[in-house]
PDB file of N, CA and C in Angstrom:
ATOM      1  N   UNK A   1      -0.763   4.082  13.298  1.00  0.00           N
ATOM      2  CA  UNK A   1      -2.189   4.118  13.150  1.00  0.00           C
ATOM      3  C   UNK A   1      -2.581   3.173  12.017  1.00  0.00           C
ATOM      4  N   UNK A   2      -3.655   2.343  12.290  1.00  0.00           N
ATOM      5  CA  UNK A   2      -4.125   1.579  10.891  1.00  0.00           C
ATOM      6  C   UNK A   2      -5.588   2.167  10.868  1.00  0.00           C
ATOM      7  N   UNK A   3      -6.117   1.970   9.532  1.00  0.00           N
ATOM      8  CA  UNK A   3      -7.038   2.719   9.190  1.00  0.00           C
ATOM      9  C   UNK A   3      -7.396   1.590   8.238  1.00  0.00           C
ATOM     10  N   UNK A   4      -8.962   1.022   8.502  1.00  0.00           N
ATOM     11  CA  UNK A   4      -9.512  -0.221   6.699  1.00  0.00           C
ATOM     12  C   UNK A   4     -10.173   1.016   5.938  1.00  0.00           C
ATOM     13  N   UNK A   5      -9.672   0.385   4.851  1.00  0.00           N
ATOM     14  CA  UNK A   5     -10.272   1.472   3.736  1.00  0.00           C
ATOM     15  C   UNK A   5     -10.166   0.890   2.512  1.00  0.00           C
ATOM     16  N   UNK A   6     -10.996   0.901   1.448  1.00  0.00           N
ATOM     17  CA  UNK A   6     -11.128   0.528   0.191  1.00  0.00           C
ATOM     18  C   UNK A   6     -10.770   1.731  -0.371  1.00  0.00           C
ATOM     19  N   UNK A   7      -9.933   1.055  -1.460  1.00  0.00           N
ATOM     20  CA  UNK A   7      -9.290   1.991  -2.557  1.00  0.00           C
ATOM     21  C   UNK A   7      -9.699   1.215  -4.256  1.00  0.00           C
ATOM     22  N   UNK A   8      -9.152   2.305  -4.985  1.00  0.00           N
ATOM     23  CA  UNK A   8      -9.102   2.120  -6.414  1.00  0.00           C
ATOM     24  C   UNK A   8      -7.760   1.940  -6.638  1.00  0.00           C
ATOM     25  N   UNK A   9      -7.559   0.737  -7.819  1.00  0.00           N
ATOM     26  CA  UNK A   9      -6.230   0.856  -8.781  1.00  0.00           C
ATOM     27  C   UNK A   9      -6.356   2.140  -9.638  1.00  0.00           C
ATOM     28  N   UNK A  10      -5.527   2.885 -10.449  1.00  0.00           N
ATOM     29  CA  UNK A  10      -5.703   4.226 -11.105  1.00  0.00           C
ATOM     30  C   UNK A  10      -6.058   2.860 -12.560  1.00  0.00           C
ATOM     31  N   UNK A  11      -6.643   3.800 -13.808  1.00  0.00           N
ATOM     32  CA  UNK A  11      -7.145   2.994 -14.943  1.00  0.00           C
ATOM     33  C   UNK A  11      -7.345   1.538 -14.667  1.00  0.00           C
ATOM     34  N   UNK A  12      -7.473   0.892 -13.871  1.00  0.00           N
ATOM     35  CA  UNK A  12      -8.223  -0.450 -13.923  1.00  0.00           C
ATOM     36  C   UNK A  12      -9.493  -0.631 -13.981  1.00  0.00           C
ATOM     37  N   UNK A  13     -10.839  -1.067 -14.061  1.00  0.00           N
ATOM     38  CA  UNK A  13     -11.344  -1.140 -14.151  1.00  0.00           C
ATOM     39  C   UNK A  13     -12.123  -1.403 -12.794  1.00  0.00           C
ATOM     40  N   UNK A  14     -13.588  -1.138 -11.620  1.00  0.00           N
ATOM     41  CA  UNK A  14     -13.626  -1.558 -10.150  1.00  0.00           C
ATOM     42  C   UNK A  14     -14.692  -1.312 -10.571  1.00  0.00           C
ATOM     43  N   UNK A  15     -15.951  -2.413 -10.054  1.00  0.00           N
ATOM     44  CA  UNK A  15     -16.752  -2.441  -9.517  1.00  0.00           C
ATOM     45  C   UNK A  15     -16.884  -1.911  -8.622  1.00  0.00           C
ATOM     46  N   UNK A  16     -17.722  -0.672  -8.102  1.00  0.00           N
ATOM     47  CA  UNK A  16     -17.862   0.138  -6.711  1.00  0.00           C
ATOM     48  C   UNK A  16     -18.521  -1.240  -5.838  1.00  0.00           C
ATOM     49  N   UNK A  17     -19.425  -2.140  -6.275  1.00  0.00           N
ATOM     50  CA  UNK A  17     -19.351  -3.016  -4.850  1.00  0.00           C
ATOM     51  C   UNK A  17     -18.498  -3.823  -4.660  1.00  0.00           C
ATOM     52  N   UNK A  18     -17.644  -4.071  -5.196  1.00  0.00           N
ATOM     53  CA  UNK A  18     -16.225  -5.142  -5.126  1.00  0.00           C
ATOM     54  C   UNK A  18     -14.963  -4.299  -4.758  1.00  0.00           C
ATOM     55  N   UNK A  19     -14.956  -3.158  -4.335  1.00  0.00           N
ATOM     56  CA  UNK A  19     -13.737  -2.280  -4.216  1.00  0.00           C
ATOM     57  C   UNK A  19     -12.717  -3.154  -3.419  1.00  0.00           C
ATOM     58  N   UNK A  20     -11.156  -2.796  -3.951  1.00  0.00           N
ATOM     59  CA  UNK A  20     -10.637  -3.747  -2.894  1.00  0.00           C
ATOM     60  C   UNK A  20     -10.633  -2.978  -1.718  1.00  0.00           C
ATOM     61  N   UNK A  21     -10.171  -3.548  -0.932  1.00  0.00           N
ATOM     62  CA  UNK A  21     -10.261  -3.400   0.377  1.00  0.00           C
ATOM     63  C   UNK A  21      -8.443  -3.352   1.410  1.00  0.00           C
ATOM     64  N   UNK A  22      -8.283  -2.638   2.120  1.00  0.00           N
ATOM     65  CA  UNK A  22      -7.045  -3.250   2.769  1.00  0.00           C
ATOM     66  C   UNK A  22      -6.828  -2.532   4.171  1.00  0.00           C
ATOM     67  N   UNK A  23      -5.772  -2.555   4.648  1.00  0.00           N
ATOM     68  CA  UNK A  23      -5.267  -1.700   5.523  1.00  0.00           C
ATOM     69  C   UNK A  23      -4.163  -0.895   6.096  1.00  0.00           C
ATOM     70  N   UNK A  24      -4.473   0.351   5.836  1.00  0.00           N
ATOM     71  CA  UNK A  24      -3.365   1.110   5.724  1.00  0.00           C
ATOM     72  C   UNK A  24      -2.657   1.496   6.972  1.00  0.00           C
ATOM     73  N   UNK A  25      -1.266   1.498   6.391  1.00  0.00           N
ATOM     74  CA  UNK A  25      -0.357   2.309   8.213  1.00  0.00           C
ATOM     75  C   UNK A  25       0.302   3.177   7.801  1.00  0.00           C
ATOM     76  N   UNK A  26       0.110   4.318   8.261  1.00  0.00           N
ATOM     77  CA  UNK A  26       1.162   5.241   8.032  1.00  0.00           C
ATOM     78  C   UNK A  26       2.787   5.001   8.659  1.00  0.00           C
ATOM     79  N   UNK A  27       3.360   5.103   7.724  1.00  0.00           N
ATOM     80  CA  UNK A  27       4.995   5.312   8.411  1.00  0.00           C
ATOM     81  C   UNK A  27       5.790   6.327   7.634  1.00  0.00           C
ATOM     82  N   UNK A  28       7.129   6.001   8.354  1.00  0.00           N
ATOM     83  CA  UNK A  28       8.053   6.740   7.303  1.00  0.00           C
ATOM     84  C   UNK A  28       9.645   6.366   7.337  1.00  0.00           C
ATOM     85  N   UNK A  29      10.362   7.135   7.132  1.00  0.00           N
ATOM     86  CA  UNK A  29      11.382   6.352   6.619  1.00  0.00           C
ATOM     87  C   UNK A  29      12.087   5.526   7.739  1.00  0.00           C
ATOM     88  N   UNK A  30      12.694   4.197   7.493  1.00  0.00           N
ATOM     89  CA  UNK A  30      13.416   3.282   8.621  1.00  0.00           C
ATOM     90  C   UNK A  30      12.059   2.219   9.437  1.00  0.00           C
ATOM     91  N   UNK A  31      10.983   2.395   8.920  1.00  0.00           N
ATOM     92  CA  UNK A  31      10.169   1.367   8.947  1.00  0.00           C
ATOM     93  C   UNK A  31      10.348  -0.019   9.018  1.00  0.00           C
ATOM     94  N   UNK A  32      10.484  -0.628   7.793  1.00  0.00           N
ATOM     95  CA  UNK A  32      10.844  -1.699   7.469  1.00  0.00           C
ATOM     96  C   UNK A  32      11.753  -2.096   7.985  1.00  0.00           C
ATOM     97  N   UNK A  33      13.275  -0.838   8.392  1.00  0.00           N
ATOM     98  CA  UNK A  33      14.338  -1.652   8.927  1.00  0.00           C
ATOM     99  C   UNK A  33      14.383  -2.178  10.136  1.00  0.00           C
ATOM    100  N   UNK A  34      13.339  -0.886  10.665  1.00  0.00           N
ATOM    101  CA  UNK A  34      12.675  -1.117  12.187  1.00  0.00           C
ATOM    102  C   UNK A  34      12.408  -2.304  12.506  1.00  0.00           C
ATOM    103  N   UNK A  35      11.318  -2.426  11.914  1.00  0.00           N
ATOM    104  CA  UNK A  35       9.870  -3.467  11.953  1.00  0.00           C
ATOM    105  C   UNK A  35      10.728  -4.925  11.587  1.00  0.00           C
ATOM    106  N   UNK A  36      12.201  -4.967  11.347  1.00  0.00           N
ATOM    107  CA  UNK A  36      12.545  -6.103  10.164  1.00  0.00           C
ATOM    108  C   UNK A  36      11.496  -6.436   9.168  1.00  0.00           C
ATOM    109  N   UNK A  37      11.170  -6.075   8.279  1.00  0.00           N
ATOM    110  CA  UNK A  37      10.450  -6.164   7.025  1.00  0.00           C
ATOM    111  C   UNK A  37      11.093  -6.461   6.032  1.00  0.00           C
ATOM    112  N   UNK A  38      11.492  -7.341   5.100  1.00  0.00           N
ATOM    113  CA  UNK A  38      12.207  -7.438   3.971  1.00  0.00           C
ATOM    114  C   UNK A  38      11.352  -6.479   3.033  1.00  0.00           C
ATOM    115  N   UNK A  39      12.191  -5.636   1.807  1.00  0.00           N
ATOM    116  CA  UNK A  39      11.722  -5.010   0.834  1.00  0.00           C
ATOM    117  C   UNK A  39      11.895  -6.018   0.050  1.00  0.00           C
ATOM    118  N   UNK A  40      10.814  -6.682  -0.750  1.00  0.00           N
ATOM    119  CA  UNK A  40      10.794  -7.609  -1.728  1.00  0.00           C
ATOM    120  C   UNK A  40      11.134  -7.298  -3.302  1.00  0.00           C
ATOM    121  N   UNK A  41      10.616  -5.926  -3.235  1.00  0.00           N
ATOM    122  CA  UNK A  41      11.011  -5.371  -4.172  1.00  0.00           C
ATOM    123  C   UNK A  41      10.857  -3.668  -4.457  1.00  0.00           C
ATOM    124  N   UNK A  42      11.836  -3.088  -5.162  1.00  0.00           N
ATOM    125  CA  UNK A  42      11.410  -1.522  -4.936  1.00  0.00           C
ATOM    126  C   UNK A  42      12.184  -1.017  -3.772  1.00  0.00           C
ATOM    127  N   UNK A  43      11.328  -0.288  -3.268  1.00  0.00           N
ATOM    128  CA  UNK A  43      12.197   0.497  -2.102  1.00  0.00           C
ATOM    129  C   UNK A  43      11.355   1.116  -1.111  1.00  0.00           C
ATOM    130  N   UNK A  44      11.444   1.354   0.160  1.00  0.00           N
ATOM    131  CA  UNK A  44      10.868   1.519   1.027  1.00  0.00           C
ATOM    132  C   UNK A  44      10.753   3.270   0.919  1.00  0.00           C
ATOM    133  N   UNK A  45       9.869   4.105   1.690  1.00  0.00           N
ATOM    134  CA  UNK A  45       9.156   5.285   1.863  1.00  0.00           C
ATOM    135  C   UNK A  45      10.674   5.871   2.499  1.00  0.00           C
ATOM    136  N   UNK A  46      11.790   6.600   1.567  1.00  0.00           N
ATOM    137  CA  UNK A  46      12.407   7.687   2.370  1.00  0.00           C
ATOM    138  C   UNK A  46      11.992   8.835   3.177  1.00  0.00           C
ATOM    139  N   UNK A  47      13.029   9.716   3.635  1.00  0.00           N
ATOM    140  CA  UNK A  47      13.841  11.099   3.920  1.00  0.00           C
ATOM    141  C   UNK A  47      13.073  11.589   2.802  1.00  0.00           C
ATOM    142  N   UNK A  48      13.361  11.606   1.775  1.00  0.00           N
ATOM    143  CA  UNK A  48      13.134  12.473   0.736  1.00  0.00           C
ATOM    144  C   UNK A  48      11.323  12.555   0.110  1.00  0.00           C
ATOM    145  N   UNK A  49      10.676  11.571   0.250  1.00  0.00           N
ATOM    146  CA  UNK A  49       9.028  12.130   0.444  1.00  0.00           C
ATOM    147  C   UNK A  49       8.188  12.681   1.432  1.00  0.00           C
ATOM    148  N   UNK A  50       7.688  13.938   0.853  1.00  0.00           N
ATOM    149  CA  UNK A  50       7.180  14.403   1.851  1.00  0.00           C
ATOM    150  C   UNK A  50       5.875  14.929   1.073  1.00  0.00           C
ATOM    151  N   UNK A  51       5.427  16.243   1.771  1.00  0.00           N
ATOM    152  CA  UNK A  51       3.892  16.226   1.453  1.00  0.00           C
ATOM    153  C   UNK A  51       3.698  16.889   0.434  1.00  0.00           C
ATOM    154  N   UNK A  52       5.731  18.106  -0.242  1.00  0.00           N
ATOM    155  CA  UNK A  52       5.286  18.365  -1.431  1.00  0.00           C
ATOM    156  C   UNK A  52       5.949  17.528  -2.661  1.00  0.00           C
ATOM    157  N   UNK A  53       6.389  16.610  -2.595  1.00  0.00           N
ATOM    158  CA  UNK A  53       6.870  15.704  -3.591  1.00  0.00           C
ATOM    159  C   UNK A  53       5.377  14.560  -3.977  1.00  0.00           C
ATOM    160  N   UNK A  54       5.407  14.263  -5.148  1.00  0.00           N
ATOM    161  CA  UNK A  54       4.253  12.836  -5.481  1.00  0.00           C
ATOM    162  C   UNK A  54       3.825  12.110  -4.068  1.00  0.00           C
ATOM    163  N   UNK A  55       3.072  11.263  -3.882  1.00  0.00           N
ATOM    164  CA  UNK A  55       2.413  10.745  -2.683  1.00  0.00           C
ATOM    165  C   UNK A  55       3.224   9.077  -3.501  1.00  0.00           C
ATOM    166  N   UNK A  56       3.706   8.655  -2.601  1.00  0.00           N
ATOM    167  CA  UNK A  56       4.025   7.230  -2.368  1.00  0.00           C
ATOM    168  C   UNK A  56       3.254   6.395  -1.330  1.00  0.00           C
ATOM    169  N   UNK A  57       3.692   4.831  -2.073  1.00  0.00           N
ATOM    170  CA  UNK A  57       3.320   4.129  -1.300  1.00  0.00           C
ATOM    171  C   UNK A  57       3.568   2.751  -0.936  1.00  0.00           C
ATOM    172  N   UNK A  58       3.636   1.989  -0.020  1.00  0.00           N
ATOM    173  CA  UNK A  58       4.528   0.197  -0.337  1.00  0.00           C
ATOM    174  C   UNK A  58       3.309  -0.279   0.439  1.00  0.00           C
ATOM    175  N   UNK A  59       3.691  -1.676  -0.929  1.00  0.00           N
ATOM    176  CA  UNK A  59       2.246  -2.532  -0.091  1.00  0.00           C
ATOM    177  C   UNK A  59       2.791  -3.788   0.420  1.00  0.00           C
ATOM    178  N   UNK A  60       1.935  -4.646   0.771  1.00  0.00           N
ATOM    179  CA  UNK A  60       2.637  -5.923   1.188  1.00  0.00           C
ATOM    180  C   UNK A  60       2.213  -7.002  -0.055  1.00  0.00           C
ATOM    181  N   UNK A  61       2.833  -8.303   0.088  1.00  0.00           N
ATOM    182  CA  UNK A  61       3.038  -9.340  -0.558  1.00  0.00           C
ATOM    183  C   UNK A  61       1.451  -9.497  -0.565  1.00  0.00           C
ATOM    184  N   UNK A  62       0.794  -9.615   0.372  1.00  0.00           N
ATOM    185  CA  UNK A  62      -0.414 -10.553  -0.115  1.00  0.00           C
ATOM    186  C   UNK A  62      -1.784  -9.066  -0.685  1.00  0.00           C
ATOM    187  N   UNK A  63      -1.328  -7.940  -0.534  1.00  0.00           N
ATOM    188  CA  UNK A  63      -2.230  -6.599  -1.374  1.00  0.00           C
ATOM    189  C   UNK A  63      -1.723  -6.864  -2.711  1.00  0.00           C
ATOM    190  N   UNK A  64       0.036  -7.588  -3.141  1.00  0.00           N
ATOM    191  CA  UNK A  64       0.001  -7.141  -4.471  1.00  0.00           C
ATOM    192  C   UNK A  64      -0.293  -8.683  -5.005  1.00  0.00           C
ATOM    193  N   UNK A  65      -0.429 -10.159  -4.519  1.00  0.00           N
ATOM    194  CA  UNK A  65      -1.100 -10.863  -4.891  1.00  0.00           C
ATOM    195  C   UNK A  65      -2.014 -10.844  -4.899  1.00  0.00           C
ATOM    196  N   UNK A  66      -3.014 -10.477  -4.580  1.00  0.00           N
ATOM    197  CA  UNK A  66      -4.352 -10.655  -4.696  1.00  0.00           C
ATOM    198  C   UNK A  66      -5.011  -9.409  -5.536  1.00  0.00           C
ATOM    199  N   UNK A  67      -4.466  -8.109  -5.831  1.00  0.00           N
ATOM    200  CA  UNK A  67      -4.822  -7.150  -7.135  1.00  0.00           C
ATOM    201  C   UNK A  67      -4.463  -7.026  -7.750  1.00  0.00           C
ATOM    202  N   UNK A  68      -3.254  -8.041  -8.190  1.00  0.00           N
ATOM    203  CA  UNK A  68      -2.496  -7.241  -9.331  1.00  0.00           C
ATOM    204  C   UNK A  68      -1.920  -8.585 -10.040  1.00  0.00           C
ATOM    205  N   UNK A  69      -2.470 -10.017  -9.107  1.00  0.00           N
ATOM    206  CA  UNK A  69      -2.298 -11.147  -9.773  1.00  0.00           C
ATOM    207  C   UNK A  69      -1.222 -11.086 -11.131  1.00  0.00           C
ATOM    208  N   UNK A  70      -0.189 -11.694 -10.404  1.00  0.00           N
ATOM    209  CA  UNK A  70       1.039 -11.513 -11.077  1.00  0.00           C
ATOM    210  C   UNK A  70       1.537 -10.289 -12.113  1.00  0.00           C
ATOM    211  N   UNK A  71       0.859  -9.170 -11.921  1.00  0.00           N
ATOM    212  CA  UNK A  71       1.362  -8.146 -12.427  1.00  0.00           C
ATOM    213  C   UNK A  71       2.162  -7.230 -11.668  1.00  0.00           C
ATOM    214  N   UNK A  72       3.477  -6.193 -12.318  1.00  0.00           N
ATOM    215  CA  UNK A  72       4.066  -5.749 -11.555  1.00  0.00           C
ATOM    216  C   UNK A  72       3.607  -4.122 -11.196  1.00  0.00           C
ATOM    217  N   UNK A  73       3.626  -4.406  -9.658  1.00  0.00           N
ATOM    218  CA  UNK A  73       2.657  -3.350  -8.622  1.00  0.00           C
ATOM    219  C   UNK A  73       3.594  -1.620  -8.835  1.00  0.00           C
ATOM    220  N   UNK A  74       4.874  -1.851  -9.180  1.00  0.00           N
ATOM    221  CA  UNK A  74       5.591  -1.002  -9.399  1.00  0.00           C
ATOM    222  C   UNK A  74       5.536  -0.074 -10.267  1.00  0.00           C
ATOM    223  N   UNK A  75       4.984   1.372  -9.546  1.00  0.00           N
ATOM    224  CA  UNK A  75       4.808   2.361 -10.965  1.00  0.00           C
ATOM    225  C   UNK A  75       3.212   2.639 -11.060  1.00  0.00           C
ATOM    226  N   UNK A  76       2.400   1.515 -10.535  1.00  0.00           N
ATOM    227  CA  UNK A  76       1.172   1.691 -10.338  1.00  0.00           C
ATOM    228  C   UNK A  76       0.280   2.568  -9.289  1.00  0.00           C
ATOM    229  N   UNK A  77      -0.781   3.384  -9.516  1.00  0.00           N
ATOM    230  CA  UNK A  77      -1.011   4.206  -8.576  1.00  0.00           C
ATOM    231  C   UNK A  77      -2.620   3.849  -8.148  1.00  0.00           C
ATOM    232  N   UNK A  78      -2.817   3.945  -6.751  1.00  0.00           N
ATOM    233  CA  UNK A  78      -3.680   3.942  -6.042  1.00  0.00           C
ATOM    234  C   UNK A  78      -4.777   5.287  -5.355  1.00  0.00           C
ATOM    235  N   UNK A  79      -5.738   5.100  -5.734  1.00  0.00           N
ATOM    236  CA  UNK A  79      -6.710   6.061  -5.410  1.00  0.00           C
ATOM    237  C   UNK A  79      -7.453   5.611  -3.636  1.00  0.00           C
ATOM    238  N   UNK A  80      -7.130   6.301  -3.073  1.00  0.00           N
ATOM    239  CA  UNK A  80      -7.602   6.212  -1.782  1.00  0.00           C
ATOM    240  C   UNK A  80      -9.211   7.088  -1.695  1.00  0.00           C
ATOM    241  N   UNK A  81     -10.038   7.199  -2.170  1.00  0.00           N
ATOM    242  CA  UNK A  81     -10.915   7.781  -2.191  1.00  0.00           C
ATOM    243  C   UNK A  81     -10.992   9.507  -2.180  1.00  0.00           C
ATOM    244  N   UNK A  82     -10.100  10.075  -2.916  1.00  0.00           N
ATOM    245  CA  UNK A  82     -10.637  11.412  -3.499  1.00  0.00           C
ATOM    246  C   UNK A  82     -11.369  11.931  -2.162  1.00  0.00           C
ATOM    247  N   UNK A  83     -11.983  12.895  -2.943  1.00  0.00           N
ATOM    248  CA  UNK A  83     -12.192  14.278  -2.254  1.00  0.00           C
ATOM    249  C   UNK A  83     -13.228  13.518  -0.494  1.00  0.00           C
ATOM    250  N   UNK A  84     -13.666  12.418  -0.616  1.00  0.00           N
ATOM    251  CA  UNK A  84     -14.206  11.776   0.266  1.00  0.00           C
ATOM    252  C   UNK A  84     -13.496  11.570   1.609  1.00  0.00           C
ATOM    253  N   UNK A  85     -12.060  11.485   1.307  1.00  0.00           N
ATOM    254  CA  UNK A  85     -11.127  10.822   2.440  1.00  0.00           C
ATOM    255  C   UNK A  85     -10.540  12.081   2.710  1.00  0.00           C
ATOM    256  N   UNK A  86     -10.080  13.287   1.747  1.00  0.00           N
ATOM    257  CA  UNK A  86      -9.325  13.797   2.105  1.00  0.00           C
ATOM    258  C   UNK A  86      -7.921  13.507   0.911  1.00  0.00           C
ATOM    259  N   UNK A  87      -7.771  12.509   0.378  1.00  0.00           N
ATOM    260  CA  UNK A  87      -6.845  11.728   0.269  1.00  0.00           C
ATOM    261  C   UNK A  87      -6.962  12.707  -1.758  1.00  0.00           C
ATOM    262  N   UNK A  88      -6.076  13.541  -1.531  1.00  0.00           N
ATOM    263  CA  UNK A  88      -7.246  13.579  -3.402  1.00  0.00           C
ATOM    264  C   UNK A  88      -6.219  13.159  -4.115  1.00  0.00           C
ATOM    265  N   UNK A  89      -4.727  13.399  -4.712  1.00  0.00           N
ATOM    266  CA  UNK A  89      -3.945  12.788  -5.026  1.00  0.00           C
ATOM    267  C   UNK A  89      -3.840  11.367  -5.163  1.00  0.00           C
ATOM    268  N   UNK A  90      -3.562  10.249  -6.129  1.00  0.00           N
ATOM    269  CA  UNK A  90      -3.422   9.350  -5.835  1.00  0.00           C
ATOM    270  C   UNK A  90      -2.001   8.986  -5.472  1.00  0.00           C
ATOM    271  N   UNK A  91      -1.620   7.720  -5.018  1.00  0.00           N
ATOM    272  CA  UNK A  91      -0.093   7.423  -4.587  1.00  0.00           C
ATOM    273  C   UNK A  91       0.504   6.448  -4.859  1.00  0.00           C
ATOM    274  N   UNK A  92       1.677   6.471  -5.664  1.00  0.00           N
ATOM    275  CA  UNK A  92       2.287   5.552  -6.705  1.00  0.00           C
ATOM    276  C   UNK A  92       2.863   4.602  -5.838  1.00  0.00           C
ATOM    277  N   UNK A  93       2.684   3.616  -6.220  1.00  0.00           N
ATOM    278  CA  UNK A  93       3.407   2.199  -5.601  1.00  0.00           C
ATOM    279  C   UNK A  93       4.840   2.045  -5.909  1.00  0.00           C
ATOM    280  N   UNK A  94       5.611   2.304  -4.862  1.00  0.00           N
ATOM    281  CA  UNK A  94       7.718   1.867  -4.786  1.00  0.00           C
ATOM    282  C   UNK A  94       7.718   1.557  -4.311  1.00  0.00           C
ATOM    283  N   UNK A  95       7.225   0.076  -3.650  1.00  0.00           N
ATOM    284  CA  UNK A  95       7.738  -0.699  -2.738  1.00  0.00           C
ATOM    285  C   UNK A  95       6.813  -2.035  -2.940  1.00  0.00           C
ATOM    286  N   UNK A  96       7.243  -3.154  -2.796  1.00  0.00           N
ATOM    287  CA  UNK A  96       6.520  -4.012  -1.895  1.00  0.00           C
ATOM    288  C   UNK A  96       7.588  -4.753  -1.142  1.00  0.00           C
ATOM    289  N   UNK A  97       6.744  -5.107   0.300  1.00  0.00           N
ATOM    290  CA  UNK A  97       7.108  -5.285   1.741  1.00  0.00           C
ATOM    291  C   UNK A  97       6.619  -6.475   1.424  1.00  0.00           C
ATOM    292  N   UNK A  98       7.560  -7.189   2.345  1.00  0.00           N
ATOM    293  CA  UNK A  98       7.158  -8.850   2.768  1.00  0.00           C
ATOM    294  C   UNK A  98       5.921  -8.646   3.682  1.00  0.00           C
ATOM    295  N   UNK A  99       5.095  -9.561   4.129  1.00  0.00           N
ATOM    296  CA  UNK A  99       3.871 -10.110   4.953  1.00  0.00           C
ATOM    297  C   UNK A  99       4.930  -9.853   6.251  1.00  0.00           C
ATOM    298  N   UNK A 100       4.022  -9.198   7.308  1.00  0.00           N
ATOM    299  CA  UNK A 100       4.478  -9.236   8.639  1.00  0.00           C
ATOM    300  C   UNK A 100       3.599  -9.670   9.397  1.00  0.00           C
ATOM    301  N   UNK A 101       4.118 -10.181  10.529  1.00  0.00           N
ATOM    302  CA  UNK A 101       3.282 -10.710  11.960  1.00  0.00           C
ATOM    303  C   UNK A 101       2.301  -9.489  12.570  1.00  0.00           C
ATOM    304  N   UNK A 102       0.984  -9.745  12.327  1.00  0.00           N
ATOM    305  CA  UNK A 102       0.749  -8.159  12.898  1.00  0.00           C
ATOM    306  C   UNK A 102      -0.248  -8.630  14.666  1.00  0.00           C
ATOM    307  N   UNK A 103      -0.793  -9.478  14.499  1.00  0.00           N
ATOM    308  CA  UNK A 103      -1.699 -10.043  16.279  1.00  0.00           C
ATOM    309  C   UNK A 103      -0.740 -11.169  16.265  1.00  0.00           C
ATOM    310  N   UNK A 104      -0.567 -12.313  15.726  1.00  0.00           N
ATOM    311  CA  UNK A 104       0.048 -13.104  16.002  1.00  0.00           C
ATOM    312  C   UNK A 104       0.231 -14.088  14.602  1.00  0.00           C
ATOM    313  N   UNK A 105       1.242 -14.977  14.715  1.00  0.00           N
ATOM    314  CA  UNK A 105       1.475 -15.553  13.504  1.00  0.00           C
ATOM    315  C   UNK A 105       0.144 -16.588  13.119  1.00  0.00           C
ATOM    316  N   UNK A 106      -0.753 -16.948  13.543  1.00  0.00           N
ATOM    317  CA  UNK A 106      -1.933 -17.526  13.101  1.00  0.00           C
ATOM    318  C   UNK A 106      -2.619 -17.354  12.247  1.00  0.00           C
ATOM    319  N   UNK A 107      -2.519 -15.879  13.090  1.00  0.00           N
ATOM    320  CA  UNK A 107      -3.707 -14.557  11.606  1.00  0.00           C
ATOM    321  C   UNK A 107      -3.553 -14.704  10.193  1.00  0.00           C
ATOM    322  N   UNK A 108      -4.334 -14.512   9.539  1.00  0.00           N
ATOM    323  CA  UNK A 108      -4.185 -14.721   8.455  1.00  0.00           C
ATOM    324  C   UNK A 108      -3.916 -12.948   8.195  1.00  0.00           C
ATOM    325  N   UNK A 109      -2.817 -12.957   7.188  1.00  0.00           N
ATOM    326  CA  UNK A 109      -1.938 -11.256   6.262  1.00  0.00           C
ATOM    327  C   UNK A 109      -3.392 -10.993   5.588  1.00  0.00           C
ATOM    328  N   UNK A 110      -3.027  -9.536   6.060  1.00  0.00           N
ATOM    329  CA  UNK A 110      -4.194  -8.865   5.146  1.00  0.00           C
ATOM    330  C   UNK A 110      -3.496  -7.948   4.577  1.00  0.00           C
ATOM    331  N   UNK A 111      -4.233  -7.869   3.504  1.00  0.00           N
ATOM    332  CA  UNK A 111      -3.784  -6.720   2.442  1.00  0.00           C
ATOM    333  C   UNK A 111      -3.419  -5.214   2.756  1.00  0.00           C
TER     334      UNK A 111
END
């Protein structure tokens, strides 16, 4: 399932009309190995998270270039919109995923 949704970095600073923006997929573990995805860095969504352990999360190459402009995404947590989404927990970033082919290689990677 993909879902667009604007989120918050946790303590960064966001303009509510500039929120970033991206798109989320749920998966779970063997994703990446699936999908061939290189883990660029970190580690991909195990076996071992589930709904009562911390909320995780892996982003791709061009979500952690473009918010976090050369800072490291690792350890950092994301607010998916609180009590609005459902989502109230935020979810710490262990992973980033290489850019994948998602309509066709033309497309331009979205976050």
């Amino acid at each position: 399932m993909h879902l667009g949704t604007s989120f918050n970095i946790v303590d960064q600073p966001t303009d509510r009309a500039k929120r970033p923006q991206s798109t989320i997929t749920a998966v779970s573990a063997g994703y990446a190995q699936t999908m061939g995805t290189p883990i660029v860095r970190g580690r991909m969504i195990g076996n071992g998270d589930a709904a009562t352990t911390p909320f995780v999360a892996v982003i791709n190459e061009t979500l952690a270039k473009k918010y976090f402009q050369g800072k490291d995404p690792l350890g950092k947590q994301i607010d998916l919109g609180g009590k609005r989404t459902g989502m109230i927990k935020p979810y710490t970033i262990v992973g980033v995923l290489g850019d994948q082919v998602e309509d066709s290689p033309a497309v331009q990677r979205r976050p």
